[in-house]
Protein backbone atom coordinates (compact mmCIF):
# COMPACT_ATOMS: atom_id res chain seq x y z
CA UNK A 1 0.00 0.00 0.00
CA UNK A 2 1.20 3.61 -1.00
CA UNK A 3 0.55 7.02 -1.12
CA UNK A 4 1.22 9.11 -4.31
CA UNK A 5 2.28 12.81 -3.92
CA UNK A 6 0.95 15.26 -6.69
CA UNK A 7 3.25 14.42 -9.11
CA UNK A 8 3.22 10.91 -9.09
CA UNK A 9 -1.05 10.76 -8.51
CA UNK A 10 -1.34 13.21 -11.55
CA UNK A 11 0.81 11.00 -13.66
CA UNK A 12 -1.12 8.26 -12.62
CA UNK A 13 -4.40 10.13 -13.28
CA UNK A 14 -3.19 11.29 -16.34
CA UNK A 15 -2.23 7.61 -17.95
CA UNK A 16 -6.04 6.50 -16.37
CA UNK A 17 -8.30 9.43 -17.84
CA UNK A 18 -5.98 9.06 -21.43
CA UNK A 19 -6.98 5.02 -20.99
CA UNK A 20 -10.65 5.76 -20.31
CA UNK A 21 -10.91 8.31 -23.33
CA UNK A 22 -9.32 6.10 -25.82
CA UNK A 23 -11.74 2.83 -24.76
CA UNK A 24 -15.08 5.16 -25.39
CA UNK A 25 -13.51 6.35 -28.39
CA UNK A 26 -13.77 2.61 -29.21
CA UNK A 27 -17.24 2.35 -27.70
CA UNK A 28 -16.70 0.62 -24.55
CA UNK A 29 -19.31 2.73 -22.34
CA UNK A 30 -17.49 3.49 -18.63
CA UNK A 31 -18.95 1.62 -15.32
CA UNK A 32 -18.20 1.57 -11.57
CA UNK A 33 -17.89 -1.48 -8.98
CA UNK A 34 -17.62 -1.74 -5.35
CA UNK A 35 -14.16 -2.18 -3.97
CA UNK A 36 -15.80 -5.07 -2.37
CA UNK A 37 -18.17 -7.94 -2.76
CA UNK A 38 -19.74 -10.94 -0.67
CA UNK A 39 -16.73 -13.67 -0.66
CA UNK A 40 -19.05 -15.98 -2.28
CA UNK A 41 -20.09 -14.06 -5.23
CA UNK A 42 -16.81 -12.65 -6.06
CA UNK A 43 -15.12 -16.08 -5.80
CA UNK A 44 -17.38 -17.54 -8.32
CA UNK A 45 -15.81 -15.68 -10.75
CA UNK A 46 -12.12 -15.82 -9.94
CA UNK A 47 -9.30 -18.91 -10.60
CA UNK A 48 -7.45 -20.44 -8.26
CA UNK A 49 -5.03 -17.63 -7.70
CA UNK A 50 -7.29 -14.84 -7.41
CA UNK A 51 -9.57 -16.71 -5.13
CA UNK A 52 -6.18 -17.35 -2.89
CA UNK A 53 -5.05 -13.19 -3.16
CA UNK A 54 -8.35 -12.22 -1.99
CA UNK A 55 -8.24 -10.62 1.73
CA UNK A 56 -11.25 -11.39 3.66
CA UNK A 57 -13.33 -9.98 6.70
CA UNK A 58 -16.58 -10.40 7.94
CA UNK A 59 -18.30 -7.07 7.81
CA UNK A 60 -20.22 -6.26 10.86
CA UNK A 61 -23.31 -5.32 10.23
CA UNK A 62 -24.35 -8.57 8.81
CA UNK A 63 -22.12 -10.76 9.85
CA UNK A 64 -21.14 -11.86 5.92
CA UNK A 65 -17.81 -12.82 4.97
CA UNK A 66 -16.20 -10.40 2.38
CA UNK A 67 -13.55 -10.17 0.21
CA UNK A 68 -11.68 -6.66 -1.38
CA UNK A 69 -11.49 -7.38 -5.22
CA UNK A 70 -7.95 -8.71 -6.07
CA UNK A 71 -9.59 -7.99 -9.69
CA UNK A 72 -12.19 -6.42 -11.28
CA UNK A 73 -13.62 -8.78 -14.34
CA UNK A 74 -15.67 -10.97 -12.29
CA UNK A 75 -17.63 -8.31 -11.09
CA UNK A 76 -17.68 -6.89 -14.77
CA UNK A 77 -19.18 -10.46 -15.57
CA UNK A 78 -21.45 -10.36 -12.52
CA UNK A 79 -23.11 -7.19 -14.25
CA UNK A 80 -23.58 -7.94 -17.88
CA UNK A 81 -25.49 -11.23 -16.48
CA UNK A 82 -27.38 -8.90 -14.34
CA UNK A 83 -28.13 -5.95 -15.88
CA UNK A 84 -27.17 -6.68 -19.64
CA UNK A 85 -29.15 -9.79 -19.59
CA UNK A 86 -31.09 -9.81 -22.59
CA UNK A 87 -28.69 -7.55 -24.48
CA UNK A 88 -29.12 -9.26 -27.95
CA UNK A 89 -25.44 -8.04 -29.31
CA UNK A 90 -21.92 -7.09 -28.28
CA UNK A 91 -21.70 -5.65 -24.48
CA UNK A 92 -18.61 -3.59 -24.03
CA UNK A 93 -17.86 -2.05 -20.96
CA UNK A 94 -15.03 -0.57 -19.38
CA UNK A 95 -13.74 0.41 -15.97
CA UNK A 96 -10.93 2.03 -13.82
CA UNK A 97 -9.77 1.24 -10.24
CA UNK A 98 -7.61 0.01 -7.74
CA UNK A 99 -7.79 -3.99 -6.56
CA UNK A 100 -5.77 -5.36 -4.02
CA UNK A 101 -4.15 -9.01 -3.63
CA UNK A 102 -2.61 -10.92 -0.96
CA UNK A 103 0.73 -11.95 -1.81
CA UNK A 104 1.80 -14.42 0.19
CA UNK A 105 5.24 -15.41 -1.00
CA UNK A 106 5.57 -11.36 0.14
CA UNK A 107 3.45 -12.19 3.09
CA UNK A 108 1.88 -8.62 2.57
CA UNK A 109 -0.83 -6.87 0.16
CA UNK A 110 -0.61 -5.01 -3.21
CA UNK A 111 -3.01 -2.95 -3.76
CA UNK A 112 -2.81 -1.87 -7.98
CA UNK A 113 -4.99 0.71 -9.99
CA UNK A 114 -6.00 -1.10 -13.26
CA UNK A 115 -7.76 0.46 -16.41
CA UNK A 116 -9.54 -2.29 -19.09
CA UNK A 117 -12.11 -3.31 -21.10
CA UNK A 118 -14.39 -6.49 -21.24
CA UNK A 119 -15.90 -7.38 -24.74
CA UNK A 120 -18.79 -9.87 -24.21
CA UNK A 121 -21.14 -11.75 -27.01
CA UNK A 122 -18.07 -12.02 -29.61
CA UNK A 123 -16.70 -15.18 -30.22
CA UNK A 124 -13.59 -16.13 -31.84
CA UNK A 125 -10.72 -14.17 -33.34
CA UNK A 126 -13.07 -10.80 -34.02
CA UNK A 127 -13.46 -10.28 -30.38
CA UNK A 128 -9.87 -11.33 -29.27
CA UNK A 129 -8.49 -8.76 -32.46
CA UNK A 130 -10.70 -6.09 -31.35
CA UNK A 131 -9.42 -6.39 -28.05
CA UNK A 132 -5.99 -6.58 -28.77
CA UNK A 133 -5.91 -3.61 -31.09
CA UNK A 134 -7.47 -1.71 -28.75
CA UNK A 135 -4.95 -2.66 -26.09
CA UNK A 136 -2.15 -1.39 -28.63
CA UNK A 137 -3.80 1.76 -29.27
CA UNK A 138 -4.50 2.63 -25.66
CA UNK A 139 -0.79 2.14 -24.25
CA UNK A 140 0.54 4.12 -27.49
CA UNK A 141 -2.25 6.68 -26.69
CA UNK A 142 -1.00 7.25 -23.15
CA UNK A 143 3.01 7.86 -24.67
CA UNK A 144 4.36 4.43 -24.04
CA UNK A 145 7.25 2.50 -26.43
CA UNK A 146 5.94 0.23 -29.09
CA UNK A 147 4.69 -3.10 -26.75
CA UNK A 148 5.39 -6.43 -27.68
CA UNK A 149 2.17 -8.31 -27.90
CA UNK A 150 2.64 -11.88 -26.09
CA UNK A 151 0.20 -14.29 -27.41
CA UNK A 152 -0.77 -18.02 -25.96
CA UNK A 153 -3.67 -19.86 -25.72
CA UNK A 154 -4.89 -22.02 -22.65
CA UNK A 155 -6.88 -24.26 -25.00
CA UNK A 156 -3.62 -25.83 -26.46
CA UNK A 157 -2.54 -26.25 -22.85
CA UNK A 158 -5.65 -27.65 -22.07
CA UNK A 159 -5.75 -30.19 -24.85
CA UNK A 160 -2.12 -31.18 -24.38
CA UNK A 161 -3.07 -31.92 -20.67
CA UNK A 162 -5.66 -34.03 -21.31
CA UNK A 163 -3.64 -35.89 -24.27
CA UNK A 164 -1.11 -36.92 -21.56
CA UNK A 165 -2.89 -38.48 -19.41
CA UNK A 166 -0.85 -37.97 -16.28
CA UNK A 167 -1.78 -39.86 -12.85
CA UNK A 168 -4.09 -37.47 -10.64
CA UNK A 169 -1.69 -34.66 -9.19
CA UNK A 170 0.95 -34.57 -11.63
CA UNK A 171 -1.10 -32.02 -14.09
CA UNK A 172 -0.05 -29.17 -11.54
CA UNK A 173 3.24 -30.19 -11.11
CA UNK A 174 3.21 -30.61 -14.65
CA UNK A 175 1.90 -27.05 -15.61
CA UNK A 176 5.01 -25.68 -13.27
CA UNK A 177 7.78 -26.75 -14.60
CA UNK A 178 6.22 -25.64 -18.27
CA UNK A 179 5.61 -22.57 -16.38
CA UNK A 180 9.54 -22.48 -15.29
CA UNK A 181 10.83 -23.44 -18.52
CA UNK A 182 12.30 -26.26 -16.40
CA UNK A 183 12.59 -28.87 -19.51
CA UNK A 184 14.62 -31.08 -17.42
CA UNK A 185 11.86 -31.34 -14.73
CA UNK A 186 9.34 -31.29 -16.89
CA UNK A 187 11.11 -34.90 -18.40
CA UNK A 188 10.57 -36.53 -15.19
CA UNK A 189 7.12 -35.88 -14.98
CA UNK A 190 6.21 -37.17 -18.29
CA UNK A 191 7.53 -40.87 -17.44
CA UNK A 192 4.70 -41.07 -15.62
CA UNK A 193 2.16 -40.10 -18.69
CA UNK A 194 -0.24 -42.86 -19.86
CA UNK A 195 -0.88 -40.67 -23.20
CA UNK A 196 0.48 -41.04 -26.69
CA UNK A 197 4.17 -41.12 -27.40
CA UNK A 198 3.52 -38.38 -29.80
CA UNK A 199 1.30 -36.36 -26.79
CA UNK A 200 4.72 -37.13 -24.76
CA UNK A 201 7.21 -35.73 -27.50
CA UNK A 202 5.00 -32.73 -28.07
CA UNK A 203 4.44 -31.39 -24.03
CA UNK A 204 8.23 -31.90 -24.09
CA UNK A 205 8.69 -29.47 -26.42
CA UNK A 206 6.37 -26.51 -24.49
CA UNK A 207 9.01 -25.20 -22.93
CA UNK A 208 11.11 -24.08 -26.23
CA UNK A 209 8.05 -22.82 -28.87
CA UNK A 210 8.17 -19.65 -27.72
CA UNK A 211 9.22 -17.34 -30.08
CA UNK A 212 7.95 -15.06 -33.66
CA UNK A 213 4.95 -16.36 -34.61
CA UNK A 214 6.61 -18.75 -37.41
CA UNK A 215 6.91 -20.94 -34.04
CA UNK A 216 3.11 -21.72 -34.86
CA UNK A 217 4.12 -23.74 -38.27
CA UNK A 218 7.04 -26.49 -36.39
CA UNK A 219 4.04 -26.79 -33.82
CA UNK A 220 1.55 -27.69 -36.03
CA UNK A 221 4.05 -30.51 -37.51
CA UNK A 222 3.79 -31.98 -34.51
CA UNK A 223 0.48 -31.41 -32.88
CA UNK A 224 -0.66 -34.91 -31.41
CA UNK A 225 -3.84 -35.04 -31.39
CA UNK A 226 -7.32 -32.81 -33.33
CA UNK A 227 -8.16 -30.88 -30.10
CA UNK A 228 -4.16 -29.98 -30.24
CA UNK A 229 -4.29 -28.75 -33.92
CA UNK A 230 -7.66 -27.11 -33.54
CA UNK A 231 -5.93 -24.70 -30.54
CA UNK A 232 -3.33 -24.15 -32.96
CA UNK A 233 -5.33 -23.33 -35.73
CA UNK A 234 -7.15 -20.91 -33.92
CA UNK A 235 -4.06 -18.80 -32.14
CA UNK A 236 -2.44 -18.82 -36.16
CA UNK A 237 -5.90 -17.55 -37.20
CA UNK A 238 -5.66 -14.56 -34.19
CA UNK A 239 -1.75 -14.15 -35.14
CA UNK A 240 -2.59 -13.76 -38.88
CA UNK A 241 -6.22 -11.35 -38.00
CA UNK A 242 -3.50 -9.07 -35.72
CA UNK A 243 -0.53 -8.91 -38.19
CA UNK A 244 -3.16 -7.94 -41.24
CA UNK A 245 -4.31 -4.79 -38.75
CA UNK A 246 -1.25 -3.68 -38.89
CA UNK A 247 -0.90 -2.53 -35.41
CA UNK A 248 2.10 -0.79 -34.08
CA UNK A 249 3.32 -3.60 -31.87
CA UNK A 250 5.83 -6.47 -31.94
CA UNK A 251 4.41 -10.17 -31.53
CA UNK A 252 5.70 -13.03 -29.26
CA UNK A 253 4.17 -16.57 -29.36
CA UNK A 254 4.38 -18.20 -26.36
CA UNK A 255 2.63 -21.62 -26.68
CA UNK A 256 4.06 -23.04 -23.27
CA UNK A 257 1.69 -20.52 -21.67
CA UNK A 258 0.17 -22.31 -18.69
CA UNK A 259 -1.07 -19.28 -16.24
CA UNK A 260 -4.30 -19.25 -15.44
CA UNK A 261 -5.14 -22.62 -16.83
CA UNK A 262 -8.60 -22.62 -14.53
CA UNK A 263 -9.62 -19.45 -15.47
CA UNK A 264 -8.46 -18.50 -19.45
CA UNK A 265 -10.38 -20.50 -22.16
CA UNK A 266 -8.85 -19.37 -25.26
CA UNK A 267 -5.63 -16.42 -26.00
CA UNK A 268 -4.13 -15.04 -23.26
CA UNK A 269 -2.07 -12.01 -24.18
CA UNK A 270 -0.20 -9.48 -22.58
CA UNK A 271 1.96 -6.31 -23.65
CA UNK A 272 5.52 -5.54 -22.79
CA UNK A 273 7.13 -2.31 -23.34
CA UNK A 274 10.68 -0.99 -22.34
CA UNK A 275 11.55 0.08 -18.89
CA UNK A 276 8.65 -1.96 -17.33
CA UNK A 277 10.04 -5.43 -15.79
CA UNK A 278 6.43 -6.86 -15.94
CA UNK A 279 3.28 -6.79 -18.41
CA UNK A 280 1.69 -3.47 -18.47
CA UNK A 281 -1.71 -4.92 -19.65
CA UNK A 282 -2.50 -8.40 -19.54
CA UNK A 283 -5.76 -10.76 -21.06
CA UNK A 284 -7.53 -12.70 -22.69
CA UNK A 285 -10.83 -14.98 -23.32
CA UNK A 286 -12.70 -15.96 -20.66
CA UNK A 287 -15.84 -17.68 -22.37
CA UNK A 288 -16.68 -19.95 -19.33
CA UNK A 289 -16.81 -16.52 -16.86
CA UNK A 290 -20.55 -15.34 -17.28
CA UNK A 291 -21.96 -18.75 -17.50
CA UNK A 292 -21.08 -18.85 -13.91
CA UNK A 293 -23.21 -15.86 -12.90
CA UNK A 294 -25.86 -17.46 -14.93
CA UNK A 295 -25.55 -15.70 -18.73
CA UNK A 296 -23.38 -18.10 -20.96
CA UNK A 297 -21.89 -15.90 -23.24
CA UNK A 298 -18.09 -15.47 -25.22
CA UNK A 299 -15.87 -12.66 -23.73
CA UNK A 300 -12.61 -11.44 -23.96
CA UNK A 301 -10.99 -8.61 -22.35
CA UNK A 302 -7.82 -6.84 -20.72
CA UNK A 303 -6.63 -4.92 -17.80
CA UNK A 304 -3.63 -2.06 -17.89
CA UNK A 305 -1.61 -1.89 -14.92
CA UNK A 306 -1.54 1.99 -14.59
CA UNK A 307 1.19 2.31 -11.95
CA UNK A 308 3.83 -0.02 -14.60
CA UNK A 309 3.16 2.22 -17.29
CA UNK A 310 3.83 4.93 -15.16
CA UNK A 311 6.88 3.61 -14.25
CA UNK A 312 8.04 2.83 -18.24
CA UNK A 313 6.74 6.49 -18.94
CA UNK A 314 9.24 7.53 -15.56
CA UNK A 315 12.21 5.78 -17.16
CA UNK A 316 11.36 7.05 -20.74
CA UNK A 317 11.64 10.29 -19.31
CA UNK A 318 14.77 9.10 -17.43
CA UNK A 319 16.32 8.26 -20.41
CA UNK A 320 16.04 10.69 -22.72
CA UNK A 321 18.88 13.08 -23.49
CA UNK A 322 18.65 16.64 -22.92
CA UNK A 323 21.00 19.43 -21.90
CA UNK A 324 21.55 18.87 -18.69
CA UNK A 325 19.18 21.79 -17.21
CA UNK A 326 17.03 20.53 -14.48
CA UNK A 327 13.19 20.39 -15.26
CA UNK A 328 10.87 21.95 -13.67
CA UNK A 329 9.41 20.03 -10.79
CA UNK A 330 5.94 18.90 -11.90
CA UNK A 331 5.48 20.54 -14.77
CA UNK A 332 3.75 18.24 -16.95
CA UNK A 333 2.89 15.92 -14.32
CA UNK A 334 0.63 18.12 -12.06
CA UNK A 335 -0.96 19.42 -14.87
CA UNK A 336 -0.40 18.77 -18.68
CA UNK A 337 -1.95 22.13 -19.21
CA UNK A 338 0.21 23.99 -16.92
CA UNK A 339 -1.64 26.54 -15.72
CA UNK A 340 -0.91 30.69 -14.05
CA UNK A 341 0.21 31.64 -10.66
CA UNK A 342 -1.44 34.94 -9.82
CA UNK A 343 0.41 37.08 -7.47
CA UNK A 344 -0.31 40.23 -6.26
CA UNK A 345 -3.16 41.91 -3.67
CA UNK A 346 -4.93 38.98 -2.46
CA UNK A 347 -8.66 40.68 -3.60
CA UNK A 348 -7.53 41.30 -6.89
CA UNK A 349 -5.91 38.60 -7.36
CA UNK A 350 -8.75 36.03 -6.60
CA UNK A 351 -10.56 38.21 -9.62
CA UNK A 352 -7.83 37.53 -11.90
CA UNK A 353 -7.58 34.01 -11.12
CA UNK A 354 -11.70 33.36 -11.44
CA UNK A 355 -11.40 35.53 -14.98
CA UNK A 356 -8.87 33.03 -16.30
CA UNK A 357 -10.64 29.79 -14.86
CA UNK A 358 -13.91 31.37 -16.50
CA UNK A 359 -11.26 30.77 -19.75
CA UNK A 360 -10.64 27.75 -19.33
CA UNK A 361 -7.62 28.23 -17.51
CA UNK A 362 -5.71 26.64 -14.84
CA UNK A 363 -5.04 29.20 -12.14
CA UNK A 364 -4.94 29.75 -8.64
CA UNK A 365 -4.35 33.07 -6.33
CA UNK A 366 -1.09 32.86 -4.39
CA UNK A 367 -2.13 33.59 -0.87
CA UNK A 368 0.72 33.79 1.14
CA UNK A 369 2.55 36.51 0.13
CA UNK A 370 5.69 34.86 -2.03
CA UNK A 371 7.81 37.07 -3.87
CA UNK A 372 10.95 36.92 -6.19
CA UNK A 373 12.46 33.02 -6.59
CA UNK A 374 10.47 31.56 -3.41
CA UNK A 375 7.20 32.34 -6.03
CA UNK A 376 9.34 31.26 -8.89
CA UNK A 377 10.30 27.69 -6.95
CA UNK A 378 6.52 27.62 -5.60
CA UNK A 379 5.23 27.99 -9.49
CA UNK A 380 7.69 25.56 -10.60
CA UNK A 381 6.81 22.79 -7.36
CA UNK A 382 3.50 22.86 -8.19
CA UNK A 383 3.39 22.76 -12.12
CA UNK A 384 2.14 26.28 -13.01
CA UNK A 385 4.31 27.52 -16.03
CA UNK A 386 3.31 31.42 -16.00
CA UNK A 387 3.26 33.44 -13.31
CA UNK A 388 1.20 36.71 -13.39
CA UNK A 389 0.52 39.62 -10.83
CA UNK A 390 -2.80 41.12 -10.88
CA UNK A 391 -2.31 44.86 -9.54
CA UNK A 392 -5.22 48.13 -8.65
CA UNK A 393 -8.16 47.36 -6.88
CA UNK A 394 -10.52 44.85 -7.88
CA UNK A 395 -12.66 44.94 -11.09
CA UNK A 396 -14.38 43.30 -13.33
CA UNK A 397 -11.88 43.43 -16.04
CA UNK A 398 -8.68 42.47 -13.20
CA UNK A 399 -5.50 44.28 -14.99
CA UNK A 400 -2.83 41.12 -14.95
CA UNK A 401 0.80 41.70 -15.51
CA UNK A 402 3.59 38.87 -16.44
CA UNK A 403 6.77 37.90 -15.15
């Protein structure tokens, strides 16, 4: 848990409100959730590791146990079965806020603002395009690098799971050293498979296919069984859809992709960009989610981790090369507009400054008295880039001179 000072919340508000504008531009209409839900209702939307980074309590009043939100889609699906339930087409719906998750290896809580979209009542590769190009355009929208778009599916995992037929317990074990890239480990594990040899040679080879999406044609070579080749078919189908929208991105194929194996039904994407050590948005389809809050219905969708991208935006900045002059402190992170310091007798100043917010403007009356560089430093702290001193008694046209 943090606090952010003005810079760092504007920032933050900033990359959000730029996130929000670009998903309506795309028609996903804006709602709001509770930071918390009955344990029971939120859980019957979350997988195995969101149900386990959920923080509980009982709340008093009633006596119920229940749970902060460690994330925000299964209360996005909760709604469209509610109040979108006879919606004959495409819902889309977006949201912003903070959830917050238990980590245990940490033994402490994260608590994460998150921006994204959910895109339900689209099957197939239109819906999981959509989404992805709208993913691209947001994060280029709010000034970060060109991402690279990582791209699995949990169906191929899925199918090559059930190919194996591994002795009850070893699917998990299984799924983590695919997970860990641990090919050695993973060899042990599959002595033990009562599948096809072919099954066998193919989950051994999970933890290498990762790579440009050419990867796709040596898999298909040696896909094992139909369910195996339909996966594939469908991820090349998404890969091709993506490539011929020409988005500004790079693209990764990662077909050992094994997280959230209980919860993703189809792709699972997320976005990488420079100076961010984790995904800054992360996905995918989800078409088994509404069916449990009693609406079967395809969806897809993404979150945007706001406070990574404003970290890669930080070390953008970091990195760029300038003369060596220090930047003013806030300026363009309080306030992308800037905005006017008005100095001068207090009466006349308030006048000035409500003129110049009746502008349009971004102003405020200094009120205690700084003059010379403490205003300057003052202006400079707080992100205003004019200063201005309103002078005579006050009128209602407020004569302003600037510094």
């Amino acid at each position: 848990m943090r606090d952010f000072a003005p810079r760092a919340a504007a920032a933050r508000r900033r990359i959000a409100e730029t996130l929000l504008e670009v998903f309506e531009r795309w028609g996903f209409a804006r709602v709001i959730t509770p930071a918390f839900e009955y344990e029971e209702v939120l859980a019957l939307g979350l997988g195995g590791a969101g149900r386990a980074a959920a923080i509980r309590f009982v709340e008093p009043s009633t006596g119920q146990v229940v749970a902060l939100r460690p994330d925000i889609t299964p209360q996005i699906a909760r709604l469209i079965a509610t109040r979108f339930r006879d919606e004959p087409g495409a819902v889309r719906l977006s949201y912003e806020g903070t959830v917050v998750r238990l980590e245990r290896a940490g033994r402490g809580q994260r608590e994460l603002i998150q921006a994204g979209v959910e895109l339900a009542g689209v099957a197939g590769p239109a819906g999981d395009v959509e989404v992805i190009a709208l993913g691209v355009a947001a994060l280029r929208a709010a000034g970060l690098p060109q991402p690279t778009i990582d791209l699995g599916h949990l169906g191929l995992a899925r199918e090559v799971m059930e190919a194996l037929a591994l002795p009850e317990g070893a699917v998990d074990e299984a799924r983590r050293r695919i997970a860990k890239r641990d090919a050695s480990g993973l060899e042990e594990i599959l002595r033990d498979a009562r599948g096809s040899a072919a099954a066998v040679r193919f989950a051994a080879l999970l933890p290498e296919l990762a790579g440009p999406p050419s990867v796709l044609a040596t898999a298909v070579k040696r896909a094992p069984t139909p369910g195996v080749k339909r996966a594939l078919a469908e991820l090349s189908a998404i890969v091709a859809a993506v490539e011929a929208r020409q988005l500004d991105a790079r693209l990764h194929v990662e077909l050992g992709e094994v997280r959230g194996f209980d919860y993703y039904t189809g792709v699972r994407f997320q976005a990488f960009v420079p100076g961010a050590p984790d995904a800054v948005l992360a996905g995918g389809r989800y078409d088994n989610l509404l069916a449990r809050y009693g609406r079967p219905s395809p969806a897809v969708g993404f979150a945007i981790d706001v406070e990574a991208a404003a970290g890669a935006l930080e070390a953008k900045e970091n990195d760029r090369p300038g003369d060596g002059a220090p930047r003013a402190a806030g300026h363009d992170l309080v306030n992308g507009a800037g905005g006017v310091l008005v100095a001068g007798p207090l009466a006349a100043a308030n006048e000035a400054a409500d003129e110049l917010r009746r502008r349009g403007k971004r102003a405020v009356a200094e009120l205690t008295g700084l003059e010379g560089d403490s205003l300057t430093a003052y202006a400079r702290r707080w992100g205003f880039s004019e200063i201005v001193r309103a002078s005579g008694r006050p009128s209602s046209q407020p004569k302003m001179k600037r510094k």
